[in-house]
Protein backbone atom coordinates (compact mmCIF):
# COMPACT_ATOMS: atom_id res chain seq x y z
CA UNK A 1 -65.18 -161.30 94.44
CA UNK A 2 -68.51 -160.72 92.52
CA UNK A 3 -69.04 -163.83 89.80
CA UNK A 4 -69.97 -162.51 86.45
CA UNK A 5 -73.71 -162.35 85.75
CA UNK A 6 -74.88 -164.75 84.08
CA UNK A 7 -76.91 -163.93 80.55
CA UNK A 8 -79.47 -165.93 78.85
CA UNK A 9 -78.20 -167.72 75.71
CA UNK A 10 -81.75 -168.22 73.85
CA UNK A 11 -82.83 -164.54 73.77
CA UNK A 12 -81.83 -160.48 74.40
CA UNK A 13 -80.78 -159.06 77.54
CA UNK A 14 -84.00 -156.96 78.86
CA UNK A 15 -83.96 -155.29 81.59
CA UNK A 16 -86.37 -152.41 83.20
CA UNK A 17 -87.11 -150.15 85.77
CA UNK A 18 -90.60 -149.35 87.29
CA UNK A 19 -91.04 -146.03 89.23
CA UNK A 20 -94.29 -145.25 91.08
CA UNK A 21 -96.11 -141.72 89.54
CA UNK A 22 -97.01 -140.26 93.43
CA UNK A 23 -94.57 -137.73 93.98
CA UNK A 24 -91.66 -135.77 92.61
CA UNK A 25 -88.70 -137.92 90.19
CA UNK A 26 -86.59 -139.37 92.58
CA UNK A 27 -82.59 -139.57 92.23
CA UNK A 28 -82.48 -143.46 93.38
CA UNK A 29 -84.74 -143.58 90.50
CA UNK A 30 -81.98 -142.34 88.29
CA UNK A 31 -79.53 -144.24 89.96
CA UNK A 32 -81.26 -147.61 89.08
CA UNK A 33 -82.10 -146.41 85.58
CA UNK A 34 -78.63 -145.50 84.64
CA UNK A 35 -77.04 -149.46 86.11
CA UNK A 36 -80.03 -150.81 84.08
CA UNK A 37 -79.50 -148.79 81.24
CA UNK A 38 -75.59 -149.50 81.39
CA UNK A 39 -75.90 -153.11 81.64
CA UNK A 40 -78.31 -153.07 78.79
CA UNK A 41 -76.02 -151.22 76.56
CA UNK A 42 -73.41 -153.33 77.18
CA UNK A 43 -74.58 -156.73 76.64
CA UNK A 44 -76.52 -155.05 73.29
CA UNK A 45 -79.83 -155.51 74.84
CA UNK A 46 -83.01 -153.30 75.60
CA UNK A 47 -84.12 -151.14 78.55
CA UNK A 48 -87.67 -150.81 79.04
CA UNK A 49 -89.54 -148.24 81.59
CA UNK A 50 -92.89 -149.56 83.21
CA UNK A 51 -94.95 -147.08 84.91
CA UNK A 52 -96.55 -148.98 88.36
CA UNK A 53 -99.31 -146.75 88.81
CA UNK A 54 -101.84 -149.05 90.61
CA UNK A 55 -102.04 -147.00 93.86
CA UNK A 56 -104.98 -144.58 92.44
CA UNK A 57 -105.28 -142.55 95.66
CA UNK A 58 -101.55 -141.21 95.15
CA UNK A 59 -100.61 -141.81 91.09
CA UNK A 60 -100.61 -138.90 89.05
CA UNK A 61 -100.09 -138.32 85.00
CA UNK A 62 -98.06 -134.97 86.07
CA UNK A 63 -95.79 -137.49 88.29
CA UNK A 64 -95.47 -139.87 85.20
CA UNK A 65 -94.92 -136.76 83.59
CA UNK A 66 -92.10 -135.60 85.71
CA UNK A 67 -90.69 -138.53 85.47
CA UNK A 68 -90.11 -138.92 81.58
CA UNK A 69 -88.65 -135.53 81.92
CA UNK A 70 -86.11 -135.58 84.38
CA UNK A 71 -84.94 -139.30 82.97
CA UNK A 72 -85.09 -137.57 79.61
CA UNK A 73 -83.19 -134.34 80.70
CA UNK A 74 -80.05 -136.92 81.82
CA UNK A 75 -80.10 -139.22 78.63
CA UNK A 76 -81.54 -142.03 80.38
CA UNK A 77 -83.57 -142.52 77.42
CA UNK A 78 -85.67 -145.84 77.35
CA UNK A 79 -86.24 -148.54 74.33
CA UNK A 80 -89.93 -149.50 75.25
CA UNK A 81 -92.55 -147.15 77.40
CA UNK A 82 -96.03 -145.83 78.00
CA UNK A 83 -94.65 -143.10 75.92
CA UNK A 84 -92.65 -144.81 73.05
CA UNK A 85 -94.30 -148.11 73.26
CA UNK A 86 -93.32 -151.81 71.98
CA UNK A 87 -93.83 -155.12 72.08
CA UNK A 88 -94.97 -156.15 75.21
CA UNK A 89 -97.62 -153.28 76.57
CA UNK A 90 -99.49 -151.63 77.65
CA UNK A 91 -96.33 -150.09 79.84
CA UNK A 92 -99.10 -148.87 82.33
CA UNK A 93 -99.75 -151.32 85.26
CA UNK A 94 -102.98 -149.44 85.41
CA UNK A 95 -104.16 -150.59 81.89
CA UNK A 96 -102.80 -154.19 82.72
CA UNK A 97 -105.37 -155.41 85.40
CA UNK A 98 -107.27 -157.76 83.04
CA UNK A 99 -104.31 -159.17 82.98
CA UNK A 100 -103.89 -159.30 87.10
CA UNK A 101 -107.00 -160.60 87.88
CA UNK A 102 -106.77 -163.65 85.14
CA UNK A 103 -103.74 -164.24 86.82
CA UNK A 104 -104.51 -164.24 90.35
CA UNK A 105 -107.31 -166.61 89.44
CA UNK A 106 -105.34 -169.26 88.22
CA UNK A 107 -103.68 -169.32 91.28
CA UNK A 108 -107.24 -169.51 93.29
CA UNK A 109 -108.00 -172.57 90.95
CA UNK A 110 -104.35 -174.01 91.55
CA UNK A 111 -105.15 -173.48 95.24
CA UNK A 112 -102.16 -171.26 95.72
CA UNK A 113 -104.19 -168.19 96.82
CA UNK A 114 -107.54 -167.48 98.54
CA UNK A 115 -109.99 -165.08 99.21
CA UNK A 116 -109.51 -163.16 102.34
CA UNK A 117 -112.84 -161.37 103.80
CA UNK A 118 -110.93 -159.39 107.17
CA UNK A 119 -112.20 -156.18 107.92
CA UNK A 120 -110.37 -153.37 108.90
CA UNK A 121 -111.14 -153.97 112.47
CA UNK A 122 -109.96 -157.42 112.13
CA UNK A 123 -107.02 -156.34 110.65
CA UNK A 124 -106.44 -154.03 113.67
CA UNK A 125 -106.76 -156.28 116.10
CA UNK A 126 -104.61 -159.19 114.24
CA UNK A 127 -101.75 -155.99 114.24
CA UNK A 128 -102.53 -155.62 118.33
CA UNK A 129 -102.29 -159.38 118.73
CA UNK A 130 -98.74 -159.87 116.78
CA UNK A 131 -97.20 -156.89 118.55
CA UNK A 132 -98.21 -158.09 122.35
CA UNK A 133 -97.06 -161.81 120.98
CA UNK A 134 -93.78 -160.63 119.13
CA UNK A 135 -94.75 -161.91 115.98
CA UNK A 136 -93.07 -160.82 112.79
CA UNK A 137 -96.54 -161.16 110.85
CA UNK A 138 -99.52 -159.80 111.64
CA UNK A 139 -101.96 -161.80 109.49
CA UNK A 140 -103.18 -164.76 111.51
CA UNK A 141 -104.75 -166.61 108.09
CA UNK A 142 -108.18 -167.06 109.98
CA UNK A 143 -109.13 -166.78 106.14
CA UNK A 144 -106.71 -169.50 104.75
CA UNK A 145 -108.81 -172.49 104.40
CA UNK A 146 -112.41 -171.63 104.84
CA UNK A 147 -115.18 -173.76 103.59
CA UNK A 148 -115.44 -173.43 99.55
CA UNK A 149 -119.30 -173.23 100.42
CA UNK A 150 -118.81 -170.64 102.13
CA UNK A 151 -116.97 -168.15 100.18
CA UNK A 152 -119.50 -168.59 97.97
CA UNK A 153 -121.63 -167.42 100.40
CA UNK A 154 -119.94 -164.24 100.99
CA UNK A 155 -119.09 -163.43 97.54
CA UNK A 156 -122.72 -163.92 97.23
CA UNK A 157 -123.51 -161.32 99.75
CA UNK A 158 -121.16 -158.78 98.16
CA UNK A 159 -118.61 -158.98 100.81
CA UNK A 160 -115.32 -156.99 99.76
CA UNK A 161 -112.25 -159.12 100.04
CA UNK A 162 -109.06 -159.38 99.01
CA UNK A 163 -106.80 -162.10 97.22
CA UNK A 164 -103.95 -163.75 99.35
CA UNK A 165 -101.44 -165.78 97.94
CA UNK A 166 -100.87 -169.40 100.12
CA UNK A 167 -97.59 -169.41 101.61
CA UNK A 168 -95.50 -172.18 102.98
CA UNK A 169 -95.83 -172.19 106.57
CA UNK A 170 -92.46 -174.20 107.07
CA UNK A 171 -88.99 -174.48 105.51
CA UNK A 172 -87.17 -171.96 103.90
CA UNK A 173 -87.07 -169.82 100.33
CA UNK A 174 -83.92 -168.65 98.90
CA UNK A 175 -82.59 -166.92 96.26
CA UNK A 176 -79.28 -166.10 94.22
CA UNK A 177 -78.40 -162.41 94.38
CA UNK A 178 -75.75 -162.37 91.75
CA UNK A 179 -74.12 -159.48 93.98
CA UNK A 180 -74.19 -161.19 97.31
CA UNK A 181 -74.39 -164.98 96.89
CA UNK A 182 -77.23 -167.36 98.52
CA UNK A 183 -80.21 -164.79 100.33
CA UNK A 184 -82.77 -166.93 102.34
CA UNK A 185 -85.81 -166.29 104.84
CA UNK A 186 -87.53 -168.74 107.21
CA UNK A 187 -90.99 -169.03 105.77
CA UNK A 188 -92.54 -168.76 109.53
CA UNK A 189 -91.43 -164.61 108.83
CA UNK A 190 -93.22 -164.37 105.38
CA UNK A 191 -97.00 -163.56 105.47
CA UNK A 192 -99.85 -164.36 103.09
CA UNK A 193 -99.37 -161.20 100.91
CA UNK A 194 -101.97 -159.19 99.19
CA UNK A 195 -102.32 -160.04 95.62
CA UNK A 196 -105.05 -158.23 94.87
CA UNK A 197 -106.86 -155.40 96.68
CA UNK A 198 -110.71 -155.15 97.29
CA UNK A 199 -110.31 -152.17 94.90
CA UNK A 200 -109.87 -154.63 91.95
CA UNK A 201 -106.37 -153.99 91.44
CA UNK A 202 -103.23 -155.83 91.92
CA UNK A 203 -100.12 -155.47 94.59
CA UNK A 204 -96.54 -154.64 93.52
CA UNK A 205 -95.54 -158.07 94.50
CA UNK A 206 -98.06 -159.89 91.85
CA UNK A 207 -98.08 -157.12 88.82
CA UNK A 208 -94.05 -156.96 89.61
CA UNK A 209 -94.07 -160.55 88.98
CA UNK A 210 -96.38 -161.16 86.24
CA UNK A 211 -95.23 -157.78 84.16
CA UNK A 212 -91.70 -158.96 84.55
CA UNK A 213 -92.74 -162.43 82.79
CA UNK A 214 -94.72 -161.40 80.33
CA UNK A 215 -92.26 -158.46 78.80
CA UNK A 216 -89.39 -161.23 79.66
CA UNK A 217 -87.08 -159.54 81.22
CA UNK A 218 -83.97 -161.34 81.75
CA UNK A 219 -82.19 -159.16 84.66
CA UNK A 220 -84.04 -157.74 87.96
CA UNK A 221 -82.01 -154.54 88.86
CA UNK A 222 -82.85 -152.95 92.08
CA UNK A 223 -82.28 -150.93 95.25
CA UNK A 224 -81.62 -153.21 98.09
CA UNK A 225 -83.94 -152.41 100.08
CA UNK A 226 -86.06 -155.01 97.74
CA UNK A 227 -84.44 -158.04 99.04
CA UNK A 228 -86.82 -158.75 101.89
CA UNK A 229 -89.42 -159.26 99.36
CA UNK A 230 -87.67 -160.91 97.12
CA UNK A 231 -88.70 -164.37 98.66
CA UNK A 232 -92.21 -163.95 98.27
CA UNK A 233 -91.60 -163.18 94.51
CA UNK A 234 -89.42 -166.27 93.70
CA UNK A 235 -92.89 -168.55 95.36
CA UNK A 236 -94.88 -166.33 93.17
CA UNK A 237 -92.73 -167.49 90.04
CA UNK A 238 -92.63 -171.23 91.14
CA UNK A 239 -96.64 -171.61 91.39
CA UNK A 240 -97.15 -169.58 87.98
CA UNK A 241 -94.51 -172.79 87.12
CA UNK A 242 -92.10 -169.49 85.40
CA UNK A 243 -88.11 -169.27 85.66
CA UNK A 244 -87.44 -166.22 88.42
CA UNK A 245 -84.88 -164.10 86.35
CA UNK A 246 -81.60 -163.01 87.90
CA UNK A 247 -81.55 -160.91 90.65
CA UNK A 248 -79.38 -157.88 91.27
CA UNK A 249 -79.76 -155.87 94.28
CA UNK A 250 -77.90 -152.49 94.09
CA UNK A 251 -76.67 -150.89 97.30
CA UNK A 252 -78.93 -147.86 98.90
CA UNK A 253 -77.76 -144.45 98.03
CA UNK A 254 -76.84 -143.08 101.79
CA UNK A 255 -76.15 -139.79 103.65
CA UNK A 256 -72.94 -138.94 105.22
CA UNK A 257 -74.34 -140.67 108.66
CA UNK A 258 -75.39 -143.64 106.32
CA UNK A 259 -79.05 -143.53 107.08
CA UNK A 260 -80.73 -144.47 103.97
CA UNK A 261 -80.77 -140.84 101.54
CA UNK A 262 -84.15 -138.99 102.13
CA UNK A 263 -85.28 -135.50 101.15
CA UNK A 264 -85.41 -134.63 105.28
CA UNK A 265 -81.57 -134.61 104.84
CA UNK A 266 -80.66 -134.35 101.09
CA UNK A 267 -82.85 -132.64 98.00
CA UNK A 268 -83.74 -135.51 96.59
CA UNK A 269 -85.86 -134.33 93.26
CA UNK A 270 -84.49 -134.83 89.86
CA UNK A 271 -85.83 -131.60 89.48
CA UNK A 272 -84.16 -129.61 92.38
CA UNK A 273 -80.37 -130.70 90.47
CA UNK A 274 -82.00 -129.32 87.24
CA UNK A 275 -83.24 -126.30 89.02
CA UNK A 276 -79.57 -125.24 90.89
CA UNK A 277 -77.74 -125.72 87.59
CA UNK A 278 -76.34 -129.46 87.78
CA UNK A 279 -75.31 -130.51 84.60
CA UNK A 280 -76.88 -133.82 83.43
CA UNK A 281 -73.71 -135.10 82.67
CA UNK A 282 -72.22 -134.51 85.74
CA UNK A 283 -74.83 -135.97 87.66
CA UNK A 284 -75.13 -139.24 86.08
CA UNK A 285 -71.23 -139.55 86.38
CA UNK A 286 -71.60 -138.85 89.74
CA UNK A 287 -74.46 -141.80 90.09
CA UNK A 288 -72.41 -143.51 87.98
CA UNK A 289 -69.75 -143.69 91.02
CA UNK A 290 -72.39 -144.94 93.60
CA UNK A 291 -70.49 -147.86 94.46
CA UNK A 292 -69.21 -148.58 90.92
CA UNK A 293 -65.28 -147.86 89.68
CA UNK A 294 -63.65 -147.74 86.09
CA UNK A 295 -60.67 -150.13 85.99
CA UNK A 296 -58.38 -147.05 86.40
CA UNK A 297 -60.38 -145.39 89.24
CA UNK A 298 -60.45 -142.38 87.52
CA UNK A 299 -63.56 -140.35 89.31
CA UNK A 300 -65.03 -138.48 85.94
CA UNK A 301 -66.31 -140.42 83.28
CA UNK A 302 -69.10 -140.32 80.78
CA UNK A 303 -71.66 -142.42 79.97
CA UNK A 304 -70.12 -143.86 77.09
CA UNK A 305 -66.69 -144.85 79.07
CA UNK A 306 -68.97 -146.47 82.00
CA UNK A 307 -71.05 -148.46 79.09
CA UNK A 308 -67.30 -149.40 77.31
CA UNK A 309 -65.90 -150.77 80.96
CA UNK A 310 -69.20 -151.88 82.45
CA UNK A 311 -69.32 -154.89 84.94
CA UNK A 312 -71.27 -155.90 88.28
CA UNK A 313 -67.69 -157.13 89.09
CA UNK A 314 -66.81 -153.84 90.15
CA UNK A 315 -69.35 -153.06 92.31
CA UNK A 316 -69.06 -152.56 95.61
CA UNK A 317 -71.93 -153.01 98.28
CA UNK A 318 -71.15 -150.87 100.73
CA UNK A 319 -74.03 -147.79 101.13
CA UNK A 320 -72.63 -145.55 98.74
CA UNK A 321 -72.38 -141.82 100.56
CA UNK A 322 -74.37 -139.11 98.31
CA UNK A 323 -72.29 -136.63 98.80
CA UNK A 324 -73.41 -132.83 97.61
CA UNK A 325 -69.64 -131.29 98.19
CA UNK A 326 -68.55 -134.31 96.21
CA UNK A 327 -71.22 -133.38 93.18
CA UNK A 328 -70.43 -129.42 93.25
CA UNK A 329 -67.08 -130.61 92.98
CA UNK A 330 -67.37 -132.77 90.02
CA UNK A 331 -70.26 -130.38 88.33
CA UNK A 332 -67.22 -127.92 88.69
CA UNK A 333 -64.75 -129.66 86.76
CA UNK A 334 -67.94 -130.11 83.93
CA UNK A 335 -68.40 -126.31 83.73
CA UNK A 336 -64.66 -125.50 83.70
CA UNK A 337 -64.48 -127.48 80.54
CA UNK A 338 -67.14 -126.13 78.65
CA UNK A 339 -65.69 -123.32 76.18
CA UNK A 340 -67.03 -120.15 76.16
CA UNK A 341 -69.75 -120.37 73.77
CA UNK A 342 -70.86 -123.68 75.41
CA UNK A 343 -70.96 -121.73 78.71
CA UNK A 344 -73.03 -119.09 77.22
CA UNK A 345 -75.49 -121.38 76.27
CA UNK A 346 -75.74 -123.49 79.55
CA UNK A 347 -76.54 -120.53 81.39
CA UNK A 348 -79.07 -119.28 78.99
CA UNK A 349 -80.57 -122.80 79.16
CA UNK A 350 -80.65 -122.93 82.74
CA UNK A 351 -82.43 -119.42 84.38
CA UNK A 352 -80.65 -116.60 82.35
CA UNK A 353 -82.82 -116.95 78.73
CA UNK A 354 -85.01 -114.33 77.64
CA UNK A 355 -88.29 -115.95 78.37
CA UNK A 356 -87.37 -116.19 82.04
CA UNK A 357 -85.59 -112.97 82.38
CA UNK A 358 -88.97 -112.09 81.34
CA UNK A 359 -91.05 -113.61 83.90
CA UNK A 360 -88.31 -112.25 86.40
CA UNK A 361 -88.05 -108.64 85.30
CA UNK A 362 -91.91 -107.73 85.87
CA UNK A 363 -91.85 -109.05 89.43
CA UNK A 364 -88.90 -106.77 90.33
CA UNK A 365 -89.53 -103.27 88.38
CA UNK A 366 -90.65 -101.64 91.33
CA UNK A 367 -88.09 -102.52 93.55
CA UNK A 368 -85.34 -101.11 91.41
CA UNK A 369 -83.95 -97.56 90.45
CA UNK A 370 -81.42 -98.43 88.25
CA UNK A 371 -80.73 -101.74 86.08
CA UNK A 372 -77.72 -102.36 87.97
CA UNK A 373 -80.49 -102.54 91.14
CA UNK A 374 -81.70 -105.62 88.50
CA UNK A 375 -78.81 -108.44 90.04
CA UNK A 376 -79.05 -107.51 93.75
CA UNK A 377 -82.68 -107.37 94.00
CA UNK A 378 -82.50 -111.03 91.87
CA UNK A 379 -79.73 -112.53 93.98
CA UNK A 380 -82.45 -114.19 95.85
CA UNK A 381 -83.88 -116.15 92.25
CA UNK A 382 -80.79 -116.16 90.47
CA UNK A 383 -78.26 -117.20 93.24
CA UNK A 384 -77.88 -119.80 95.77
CA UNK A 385 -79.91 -119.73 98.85
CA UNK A 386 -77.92 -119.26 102.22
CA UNK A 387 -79.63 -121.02 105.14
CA UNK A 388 -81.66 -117.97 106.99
CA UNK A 389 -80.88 -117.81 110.37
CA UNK A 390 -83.17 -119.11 113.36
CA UNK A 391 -84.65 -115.77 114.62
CA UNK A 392 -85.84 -114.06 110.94
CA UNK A 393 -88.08 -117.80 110.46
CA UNK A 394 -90.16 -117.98 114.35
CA UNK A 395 -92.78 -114.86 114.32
CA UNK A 396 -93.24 -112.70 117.04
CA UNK A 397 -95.24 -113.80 120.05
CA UNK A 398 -94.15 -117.78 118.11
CA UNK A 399 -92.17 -120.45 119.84
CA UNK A 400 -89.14 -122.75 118.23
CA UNK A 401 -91.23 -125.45 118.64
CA UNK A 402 -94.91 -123.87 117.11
CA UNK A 403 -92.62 -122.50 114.52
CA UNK A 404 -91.30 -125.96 113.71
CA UNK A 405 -94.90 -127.74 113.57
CA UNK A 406 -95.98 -125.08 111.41
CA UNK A 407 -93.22 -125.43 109.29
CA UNK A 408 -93.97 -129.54 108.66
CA UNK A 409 -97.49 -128.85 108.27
CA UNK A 410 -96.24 -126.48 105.44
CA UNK A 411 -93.58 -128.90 104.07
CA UNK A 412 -95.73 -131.75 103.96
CA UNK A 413 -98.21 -129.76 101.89
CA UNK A 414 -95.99 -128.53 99.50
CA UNK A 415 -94.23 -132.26 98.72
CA UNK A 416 -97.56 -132.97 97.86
CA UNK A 417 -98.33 -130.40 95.11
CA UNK A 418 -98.40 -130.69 91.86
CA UNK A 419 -99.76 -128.14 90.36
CA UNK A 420 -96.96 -125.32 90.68
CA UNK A 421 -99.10 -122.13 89.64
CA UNK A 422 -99.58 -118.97 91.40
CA UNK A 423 -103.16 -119.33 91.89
CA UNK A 424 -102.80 -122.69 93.44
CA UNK A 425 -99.65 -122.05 95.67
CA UNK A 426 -101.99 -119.31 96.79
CA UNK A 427 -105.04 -121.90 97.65
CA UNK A 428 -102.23 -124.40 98.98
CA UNK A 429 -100.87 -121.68 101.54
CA UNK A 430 -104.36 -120.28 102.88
CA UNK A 431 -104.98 -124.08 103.69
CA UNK A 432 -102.11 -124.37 105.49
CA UNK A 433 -103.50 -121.16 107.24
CA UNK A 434 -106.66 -123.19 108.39
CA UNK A 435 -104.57 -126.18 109.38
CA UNK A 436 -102.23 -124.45 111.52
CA UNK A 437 -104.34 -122.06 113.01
CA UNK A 438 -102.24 -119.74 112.65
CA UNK A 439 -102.46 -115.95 111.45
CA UNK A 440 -102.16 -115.57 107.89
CA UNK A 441 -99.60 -112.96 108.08
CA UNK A 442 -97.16 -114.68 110.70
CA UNK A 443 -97.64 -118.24 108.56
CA UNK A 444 -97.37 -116.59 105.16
CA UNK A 445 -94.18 -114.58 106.45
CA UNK A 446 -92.16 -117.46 107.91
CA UNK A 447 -92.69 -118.96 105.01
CA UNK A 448 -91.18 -115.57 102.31
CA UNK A 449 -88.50 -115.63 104.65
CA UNK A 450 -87.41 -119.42 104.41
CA UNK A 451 -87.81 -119.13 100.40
CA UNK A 452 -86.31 -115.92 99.52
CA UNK A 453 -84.03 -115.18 103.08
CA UNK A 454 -85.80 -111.59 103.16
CA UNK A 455 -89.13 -110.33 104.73
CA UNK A 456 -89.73 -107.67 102.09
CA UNK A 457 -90.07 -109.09 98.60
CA UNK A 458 -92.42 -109.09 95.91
CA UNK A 459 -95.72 -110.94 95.74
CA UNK A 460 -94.95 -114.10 97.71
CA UNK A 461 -97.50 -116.32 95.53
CA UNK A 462 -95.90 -115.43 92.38
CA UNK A 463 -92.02 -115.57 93.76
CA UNK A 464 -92.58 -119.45 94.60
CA UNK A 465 -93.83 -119.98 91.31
CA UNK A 466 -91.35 -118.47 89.65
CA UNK A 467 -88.45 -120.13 91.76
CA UNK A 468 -90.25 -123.33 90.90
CA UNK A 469 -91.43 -125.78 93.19
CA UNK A 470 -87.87 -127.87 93.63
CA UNK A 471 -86.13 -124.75 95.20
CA UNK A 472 -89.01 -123.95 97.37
CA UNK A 473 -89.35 -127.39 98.45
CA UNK A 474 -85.62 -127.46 99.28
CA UNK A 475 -85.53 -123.92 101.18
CA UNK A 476 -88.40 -124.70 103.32
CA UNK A 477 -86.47 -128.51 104.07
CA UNK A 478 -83.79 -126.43 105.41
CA UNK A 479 -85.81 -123.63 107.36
CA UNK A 480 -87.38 -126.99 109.03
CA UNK A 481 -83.61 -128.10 109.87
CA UNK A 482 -83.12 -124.63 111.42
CA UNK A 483 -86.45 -124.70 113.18
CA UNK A 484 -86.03 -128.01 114.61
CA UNK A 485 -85.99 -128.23 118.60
């Protein structure tokens, strides 16, 4: 049986969530911001969303972007943001790394971290040495305790370096997980983690720790795949001298095999559920039973009747199954409740309004004699996409297994993107041309056929576009299934 959690006495409940801006809005995102949000709302306290945008070779505003959308589009609304602001910003890890870097140097002069100076060859062959050895760290802390003198030196010389924090080298840390009891780690398997990088910004384990002290928040709330790292943030807290707040480690959403949910088995974009016509409130019911129950068991429920019953006490920690049969079948029972006029309007909302009927109509007027032409010739924008079978998707004079490689190379490309506009789907698929090596008619083919399930269609550029990039990304995720050798 789960204890209850315990809340502070002295101040608010605050709890947040922290998503990284580098790729498309994530449903465990959602998941975690709807127990944070539900926990806040019950206890009357205040749900805050931090942006943790310090890895500037992937963060992106049109991620952050995304992200305030799709969390917006389910009601997962936030009290304090980059956005909305507060009390306790910037809400921008980016714009916090003053901040960082005085912290990190208290811990130098506290003698908790140190300058490390390995290079990436060093680093290399530290990774070479720990895998022949069978250690479970790679680091070998050549850089732990050199000469004060001598740092000097190097920082003198310009040398780039990094900032590791000093960890214990015997005993062990542990933690309370208010979900699971007692968690601990030897401290011979924990490393001297990066604190911060030679790039002058901080790691998620030191801004995680510092932003979460500073905008005092009360209640960690997390995937579980957090909890080996959770040690090294409870020895950040105890040489900053701070109170670690409670920990809550939520079980990993999981496919039907109960690998951990990924987009090379499941769609997992915010966007792609917005795209097919999930209703918001259907999905965050469904996220809402992710290893939670009402008292009654009853399987739909709104927000408002999970805030109303809301405890940790009935959560269970088994990897909750994301099954899509078991959200088509609740989004069902959503739509079959909606009256008539409410229908109307949800399908207008979704792809059937005016403005995109008009983007739609120009692309097929040539391919139609009569309107009633219109809804065939649409099926393949308007309806839902059959997987295409294996011999339309491999070219001729292709193999399976070119076909699938291709296909990745493609895939990989488009996860990547962006910038969803004709002109730049265009540039993204001639690159792909140069990186497969293939013929731009065989590559650009494969790839009309594993979006729209036909070979003759109209201009390919402008048919992604307009099917947007979560149903393209999907459709091409499932020609790669079919492709697969």
């Amino acid at each position: 049986m789960i204890p209850p959690i315990p809340l502070p006495t002295d101040r608010p409940v605050r709890v947040r969530i922290a998503p990284s801006p580098t790729g498309d809005p994530h449903v465990g995102t959602a998941y975690v911001a709807l127990f944070n949000k539900a926990f806040a709302a019950s206890n009357g306290g205040r749900f805050v969303l931090r942006i943790e945008d310090t890895d500037q070779t992937r963060s992106t505003r049109a991620s952050e972007e995304a992200i305030y959308k799709s969390l917006g589009w389910l009601g997962l609304t936030w009290h304090e943001g980059p956005d909305v602001g507060g009390d306790y910003g910037p809400y921008r890890q980016s714009e916090r790394t003053e901040i960082y870097r005085e912290h990190a140097d208290k811990l130098l002069a506290a003698g908790r971290a140190y300058r490390c100076f390995a290079t990436a060859e060093e680093l290399a062959e530290m990774r070479k040495s720990a895998k022949s050895e069978g250690r479970s760290t790679s680091y070998d802390r050549r850089y732990r305790d050199l000469p004060s003198a001598e740092v000097e030196r190097r920082l003198a010389a310009g040398e780039p370096h990094v900032i590791r924090f000093k960890a214990p080298l015997d005993g062990v840390t542990a933690f309370n997980d208010a979900l699971r009891g007692e968690v601990s780690i030897d401290n011979s398997q924990m490393d001297d983690q990066v604190l911060m990088k030679s790039d002058g910004f901080p790691t998620y384990h030191l801004a995680n720790v510092v932003d979460d002290h500073l905008m005092e928040i009360t209640h960690v709330i997390r995937a579980e795949e957090w909890i080996p790292s959770t040690p090294k943030h409870v020895r950040l807290y105890e040489a900053f001298g701070w109170q670690p707040p409670v920990f809550i480690h939520l079980p990993l959403l999981r496919n039907a095999d109960k690998s951990k949910i990924s987009k090379r088995k499941n769609p997992v974009s915010l966007e792609f559920y917005e795209a097919v016509g999930i209703l918001p409130e259907a999905l965050v019911n469904f996220l809402g039973r992710m290893g939670w129950s009402m008292p009654d068991e009853r399987e739909k429920f709104s927000y408002d009747d999970m805030v109303a019953e809301f405890s940790f006490q009935r959560m269970a920690l088994g990897g909750p199954v994301f099954d899509l049969e078991k959200l088509d079948w609740l989004n069902g029972l959503y739509i079959r409740e909606l009256g008539d006029d409410a229908l109307v309007e949800r399908l207008q909302s979704w792809l059937l309004s005016s403005g995109y009927l008009a983007r739609v109509a120009p692309l097929l007027r040539e391919r139609i004699s009569r309107l009633e032409d219109f809804v065939p010739q649409a099926s393949f924008i308007l309806g839902r996409a059959e997987a295409t079978p294996l011999e339309l998707l491999i070219p001729k004079k292709k193999e399976r297994v070119e076909a699938y490689r291709a296909m990745k190379i493609v895939v990989e490309a488009v996860d990547a993107c962006r910038d969803w506009r004709n002109e730049s789907i265009e540039a993204l698929l001639r690159a792909q041309v140069e990186a497969t090596e293939w013929k731009l008619r065989d590559l650009f083919m494969m790839v009309r056929v594993a979006v729209t399930g036909q070979k003759a269609t109209p201009g390919l550029f402008g048919t992604m576009e307009l099917l947007g990039k979560a149903r393209c990304q999907a459709r091409l995720r499932q020609a790669l299934l079919t492709l697969r050798p």
